[in-house]
Protein backbone atom coordinates (compact mmCIF):
# COMPACT_ATOMS: atom_id res chain seq x y z
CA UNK A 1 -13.09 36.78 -6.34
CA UNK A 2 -9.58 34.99 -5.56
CA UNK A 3 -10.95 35.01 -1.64
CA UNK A 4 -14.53 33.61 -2.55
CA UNK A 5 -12.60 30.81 -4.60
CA UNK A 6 -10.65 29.82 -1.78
CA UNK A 7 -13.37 29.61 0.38
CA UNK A 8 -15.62 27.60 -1.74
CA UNK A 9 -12.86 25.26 -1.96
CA UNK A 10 -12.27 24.80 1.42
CA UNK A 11 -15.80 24.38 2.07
CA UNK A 12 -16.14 21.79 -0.34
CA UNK A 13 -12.89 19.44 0.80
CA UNK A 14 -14.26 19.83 4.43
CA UNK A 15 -17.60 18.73 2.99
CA UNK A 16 -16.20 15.46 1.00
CA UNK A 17 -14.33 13.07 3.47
CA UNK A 18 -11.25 11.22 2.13
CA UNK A 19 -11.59 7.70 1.15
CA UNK A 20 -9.34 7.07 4.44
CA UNK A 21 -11.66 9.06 6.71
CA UNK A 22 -15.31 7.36 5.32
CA UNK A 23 -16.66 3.94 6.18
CA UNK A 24 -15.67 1.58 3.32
CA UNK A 25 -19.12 -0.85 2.96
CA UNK A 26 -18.15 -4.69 2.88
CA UNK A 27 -15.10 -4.70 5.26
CA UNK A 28 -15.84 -7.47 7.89
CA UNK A 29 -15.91 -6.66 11.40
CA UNK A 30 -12.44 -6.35 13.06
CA UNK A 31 -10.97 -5.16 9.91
CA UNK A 32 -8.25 -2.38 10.43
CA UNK A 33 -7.44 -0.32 7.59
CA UNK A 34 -4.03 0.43 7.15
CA UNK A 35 -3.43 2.60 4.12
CA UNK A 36 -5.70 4.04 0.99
CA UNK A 37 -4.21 5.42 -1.87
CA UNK A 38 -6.02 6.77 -5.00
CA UNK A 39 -5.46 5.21 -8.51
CA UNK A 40 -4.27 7.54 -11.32
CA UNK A 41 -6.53 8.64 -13.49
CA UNK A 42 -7.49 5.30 -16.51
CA UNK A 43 -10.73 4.47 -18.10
CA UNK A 44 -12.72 3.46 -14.83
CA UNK A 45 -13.39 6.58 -12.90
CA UNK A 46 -12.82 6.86 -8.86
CA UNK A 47 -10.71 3.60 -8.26
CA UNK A 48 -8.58 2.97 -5.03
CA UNK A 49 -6.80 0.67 -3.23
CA UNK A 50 -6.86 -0.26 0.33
CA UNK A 51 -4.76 -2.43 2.01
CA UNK A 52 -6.13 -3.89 5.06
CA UNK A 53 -5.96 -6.26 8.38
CA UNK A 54 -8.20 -8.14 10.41
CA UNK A 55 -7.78 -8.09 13.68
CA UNK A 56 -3.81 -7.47 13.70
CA UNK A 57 -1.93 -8.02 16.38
CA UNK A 58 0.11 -4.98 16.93
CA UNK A 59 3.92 -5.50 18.12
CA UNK A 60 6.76 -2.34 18.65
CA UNK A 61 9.90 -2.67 17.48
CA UNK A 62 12.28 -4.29 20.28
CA UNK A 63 15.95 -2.91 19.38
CA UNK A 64 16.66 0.95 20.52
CA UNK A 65 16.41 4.81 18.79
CA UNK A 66 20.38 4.49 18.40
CA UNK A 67 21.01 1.18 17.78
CA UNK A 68 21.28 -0.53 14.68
CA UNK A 69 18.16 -2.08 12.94
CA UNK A 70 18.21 -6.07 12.88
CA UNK A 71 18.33 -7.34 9.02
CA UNK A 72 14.40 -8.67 8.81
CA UNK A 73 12.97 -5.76 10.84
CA UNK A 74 14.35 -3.58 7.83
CA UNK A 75 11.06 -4.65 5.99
CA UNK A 76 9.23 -4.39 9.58
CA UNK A 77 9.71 -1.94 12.06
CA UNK A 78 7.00 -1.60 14.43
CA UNK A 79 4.32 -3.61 12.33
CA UNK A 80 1.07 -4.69 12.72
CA UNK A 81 0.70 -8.77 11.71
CA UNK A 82 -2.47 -10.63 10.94
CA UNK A 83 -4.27 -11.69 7.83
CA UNK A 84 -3.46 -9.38 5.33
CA UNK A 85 -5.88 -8.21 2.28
CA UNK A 86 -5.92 -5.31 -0.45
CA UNK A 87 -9.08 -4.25 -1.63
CA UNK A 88 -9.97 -2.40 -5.11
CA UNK A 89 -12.52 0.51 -4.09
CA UNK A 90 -14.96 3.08 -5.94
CA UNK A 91 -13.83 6.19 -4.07
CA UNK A 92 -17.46 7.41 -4.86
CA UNK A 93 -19.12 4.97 -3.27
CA UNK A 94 -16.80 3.86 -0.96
CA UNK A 95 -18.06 0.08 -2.25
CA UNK A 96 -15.67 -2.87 -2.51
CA UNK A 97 -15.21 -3.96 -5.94
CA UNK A 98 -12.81 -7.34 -5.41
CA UNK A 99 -10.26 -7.68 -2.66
CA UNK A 100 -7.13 -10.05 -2.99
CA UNK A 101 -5.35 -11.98 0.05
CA UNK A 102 -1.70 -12.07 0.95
CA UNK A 103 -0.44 -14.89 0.74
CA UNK A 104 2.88 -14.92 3.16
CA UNK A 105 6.08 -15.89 1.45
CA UNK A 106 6.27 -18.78 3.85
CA UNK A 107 2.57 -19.90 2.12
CA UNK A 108 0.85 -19.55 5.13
CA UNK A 109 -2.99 -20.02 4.26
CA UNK A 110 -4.38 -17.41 6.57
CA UNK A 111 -3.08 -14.70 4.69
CA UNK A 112 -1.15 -13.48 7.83
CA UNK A 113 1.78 -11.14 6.47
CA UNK A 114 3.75 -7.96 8.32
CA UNK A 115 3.11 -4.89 7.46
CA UNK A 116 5.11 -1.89 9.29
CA UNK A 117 3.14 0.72 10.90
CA UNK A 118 6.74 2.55 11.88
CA UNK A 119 9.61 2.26 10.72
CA UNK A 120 13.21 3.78 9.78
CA UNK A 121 13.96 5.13 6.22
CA UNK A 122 16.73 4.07 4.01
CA UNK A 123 15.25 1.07 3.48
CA UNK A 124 12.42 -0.93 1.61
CA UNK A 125 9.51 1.65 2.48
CA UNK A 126 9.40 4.97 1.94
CA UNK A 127 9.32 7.20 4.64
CA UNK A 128 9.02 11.33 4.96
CA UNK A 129 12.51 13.04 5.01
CA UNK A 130 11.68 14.85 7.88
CA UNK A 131 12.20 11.89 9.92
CA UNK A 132 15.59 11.68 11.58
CA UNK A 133 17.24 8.39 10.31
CA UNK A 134 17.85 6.83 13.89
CA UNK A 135 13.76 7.45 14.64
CA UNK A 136 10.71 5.29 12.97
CA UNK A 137 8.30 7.45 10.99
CA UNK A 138 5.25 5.89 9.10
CA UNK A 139 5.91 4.18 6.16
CA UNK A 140 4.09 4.65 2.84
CA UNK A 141 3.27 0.71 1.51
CA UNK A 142 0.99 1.39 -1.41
CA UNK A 143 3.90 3.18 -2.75
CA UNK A 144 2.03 3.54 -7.02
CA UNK A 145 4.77 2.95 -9.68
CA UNK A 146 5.32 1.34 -13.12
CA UNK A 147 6.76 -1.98 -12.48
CA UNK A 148 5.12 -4.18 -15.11
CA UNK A 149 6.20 -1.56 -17.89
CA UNK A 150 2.94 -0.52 -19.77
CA UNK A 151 3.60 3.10 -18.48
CA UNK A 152 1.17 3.42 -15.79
CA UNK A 153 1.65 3.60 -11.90
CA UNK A 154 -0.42 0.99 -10.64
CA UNK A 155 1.38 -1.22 -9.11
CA UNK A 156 3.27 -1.50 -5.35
CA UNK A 157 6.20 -3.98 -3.70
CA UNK A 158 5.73 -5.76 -0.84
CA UNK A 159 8.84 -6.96 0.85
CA UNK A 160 10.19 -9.55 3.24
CA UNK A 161 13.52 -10.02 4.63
CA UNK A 162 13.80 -13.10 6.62
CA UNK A 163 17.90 -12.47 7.04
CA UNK A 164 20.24 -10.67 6.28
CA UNK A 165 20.89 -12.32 3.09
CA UNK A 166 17.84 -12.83 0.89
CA UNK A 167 14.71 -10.97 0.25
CA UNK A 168 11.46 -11.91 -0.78
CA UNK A 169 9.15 -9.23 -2.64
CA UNK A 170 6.05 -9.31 -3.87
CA UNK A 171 3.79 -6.84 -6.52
CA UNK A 172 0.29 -6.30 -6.04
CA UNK A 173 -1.59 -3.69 -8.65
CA UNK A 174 -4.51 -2.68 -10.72
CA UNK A 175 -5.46 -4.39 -13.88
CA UNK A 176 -7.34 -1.25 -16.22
CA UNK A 177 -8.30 -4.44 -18.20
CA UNK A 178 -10.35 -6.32 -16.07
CA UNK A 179 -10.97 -3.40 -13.52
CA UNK A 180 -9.76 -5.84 -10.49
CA UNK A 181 -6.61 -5.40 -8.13
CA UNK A 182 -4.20 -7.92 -9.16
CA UNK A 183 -1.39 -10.16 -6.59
CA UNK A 184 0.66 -10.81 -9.81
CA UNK A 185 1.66 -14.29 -10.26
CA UNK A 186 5.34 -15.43 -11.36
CA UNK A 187 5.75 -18.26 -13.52
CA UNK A 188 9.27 -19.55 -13.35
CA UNK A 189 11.32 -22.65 -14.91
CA UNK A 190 13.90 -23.52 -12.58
CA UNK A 191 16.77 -25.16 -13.60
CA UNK A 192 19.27 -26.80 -10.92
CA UNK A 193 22.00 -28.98 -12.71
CA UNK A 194 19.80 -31.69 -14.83
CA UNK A 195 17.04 -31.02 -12.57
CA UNK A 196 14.47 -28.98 -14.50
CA UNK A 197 10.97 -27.87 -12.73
CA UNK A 198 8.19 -25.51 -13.08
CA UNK A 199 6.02 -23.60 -10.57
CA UNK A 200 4.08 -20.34 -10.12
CA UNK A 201 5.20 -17.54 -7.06
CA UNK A 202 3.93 -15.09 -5.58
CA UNK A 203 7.36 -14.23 -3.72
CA UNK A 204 10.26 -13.82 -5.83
CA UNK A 205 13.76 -13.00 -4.23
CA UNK A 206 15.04 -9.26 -4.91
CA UNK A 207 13.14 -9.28 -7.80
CA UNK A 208 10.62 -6.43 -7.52
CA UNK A 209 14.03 -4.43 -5.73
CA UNK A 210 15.95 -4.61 -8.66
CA UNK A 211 15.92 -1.88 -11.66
CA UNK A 212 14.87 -3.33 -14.61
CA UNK A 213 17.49 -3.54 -17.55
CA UNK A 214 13.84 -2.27 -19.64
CA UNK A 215 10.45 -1.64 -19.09
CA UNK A 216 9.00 -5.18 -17.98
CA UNK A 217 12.16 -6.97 -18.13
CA UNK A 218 15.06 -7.88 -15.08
CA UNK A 219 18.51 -10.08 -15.57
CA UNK A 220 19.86 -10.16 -12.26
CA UNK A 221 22.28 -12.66 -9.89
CA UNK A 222 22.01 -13.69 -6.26
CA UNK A 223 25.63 -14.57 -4.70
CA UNK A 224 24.73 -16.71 -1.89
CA UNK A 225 28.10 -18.84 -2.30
CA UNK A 226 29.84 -17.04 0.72
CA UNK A 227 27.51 -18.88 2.67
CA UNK A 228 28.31 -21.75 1.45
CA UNK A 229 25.17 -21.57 -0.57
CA UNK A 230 23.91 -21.22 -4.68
CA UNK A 231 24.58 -18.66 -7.51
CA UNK A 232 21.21 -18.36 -8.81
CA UNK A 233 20.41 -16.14 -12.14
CA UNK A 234 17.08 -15.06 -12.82
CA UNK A 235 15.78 -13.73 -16.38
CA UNK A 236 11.95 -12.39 -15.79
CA UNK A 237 9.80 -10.43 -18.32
CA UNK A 238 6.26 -9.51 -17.99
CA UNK A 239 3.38 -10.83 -20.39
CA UNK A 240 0.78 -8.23 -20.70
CA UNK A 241 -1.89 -10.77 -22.72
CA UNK A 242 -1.55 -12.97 -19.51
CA UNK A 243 -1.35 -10.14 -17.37
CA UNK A 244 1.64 -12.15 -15.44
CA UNK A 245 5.61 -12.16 -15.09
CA UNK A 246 7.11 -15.25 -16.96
CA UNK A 247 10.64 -16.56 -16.56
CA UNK A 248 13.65 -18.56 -15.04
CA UNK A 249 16.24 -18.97 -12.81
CA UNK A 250 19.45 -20.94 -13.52
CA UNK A 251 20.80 -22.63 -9.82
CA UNK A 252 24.45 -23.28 -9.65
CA UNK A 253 26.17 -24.53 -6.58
CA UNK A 254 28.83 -22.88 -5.06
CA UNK A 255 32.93 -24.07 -5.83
């Protein structure tokens, strides 16, 4: 009976492709799909997110196996870079339910972001411990965890180093509410001396890095005065009516 089971289950896997493997209907032509990854189980059945390309240009790493990684190809690698987009899916149908664009940090309109298709672990992405740390292995991006703190893994981090000081991160996810993949906005008040202003992010430095003091909430510095630069505090919560992170950081210049 064990043996019949066992068979019957491998003839059914072989029968049902994975979302990765099957056309997904909608994608325009040129699109390159980079990584799928199934939702946890909620209240809408079969949901996944793809993250996706069109028509990336695809550029190796320049810097050797044994040499040492250049600060912003930590959150690179070997990446593809082109328009960017992440796409909520029924896994049953394989039918695109609402797709989001990536905006780069820089606020270029086309969308065009990096995303690493190799890379070394040990830093931003995750990559399989059976890679030797010196080699690139392929990362995992859509990396599920609880960031906004309602206890559910829907969300992933999206990261940018431009230096070696500073990074810029990013949170894209899966509101159960509205049944929509989300690139989660961050309101912030800044506050630089007297100067007081407001504005809405999509890139927020270190902040989706950090471990949150609690569920939904970060207090965190940035020391950039060795560099002649700011001390900047941020203080960011989540709001789960507005389905949006909410906050402020305090810029002080450097003595």
């Amino acid at each position: 009976m064990k043996k019949l089971t066992a068979i019957i289950c491998f003839l059914l896997c072989c029968a049902a492709p994975a979302l990765g493997q099957a056309k997904i209907h909608g994608l325009p032509k040129g699109a390159l799909v980079v990584e799928t990854r199934k939702l946890p189980p909620s209240k809408h059945a079969d949901r996944a997110l793809v993250l996706w390309m069109l028509n990336p240009k695809k550029v190796p790493s320049d810097y050797g196996p044994e040499s040492p990684i250049p600060c912003p190809s930590q959150t690179r690698g070997s990446y593809y870079s082109g328009p960017t987009r992440v796409s909520l899916v029924n896994s049953t149908t394989n039918a695109i339910i609402n797709t989001v664009k990536i905006v780069a940090a820089d606020g270029d309109e086309d969308g065009t972001f990096d995303i690493p298709y190799a890379t070394r672990k040990g830093y931003y992405y995750e990559v399989a411990s059976r890679v030797r740390r010196t080699a690139e292995g392929k990362p995992t991006i859509i990396r599920l965890r609880d960031y906004n703190g309602d206890g559910k893994a829907f969300e992933f981090a999206l990261f940018d180093a431009p230096a070696c000081m500073g990074l810029q991160t990013s949170l894209v996810g899966y509101s159960e509410k509205r049944d929509r993949v989300v690139h989660y906005p961050v309101k912030l008040e800044v506050i630089e001396g007297a100067k007081q202003s407001n504005r809405t992010a999509f890139w927020v430095d270190y902040l989706f890095n950090k471990k949150p003091l609690q569920p939904g909430y970060w207090k965190y510095e940035i020391d950039y005065t060795g560099r002649g630069g700011t001390l900047d505090t941020w203080e960011v919560r989540y709001n789960p009516a507005k389905e949006q992170f909410e906050g402020k950081v305090v810029i002080k210049a450097g003595e």
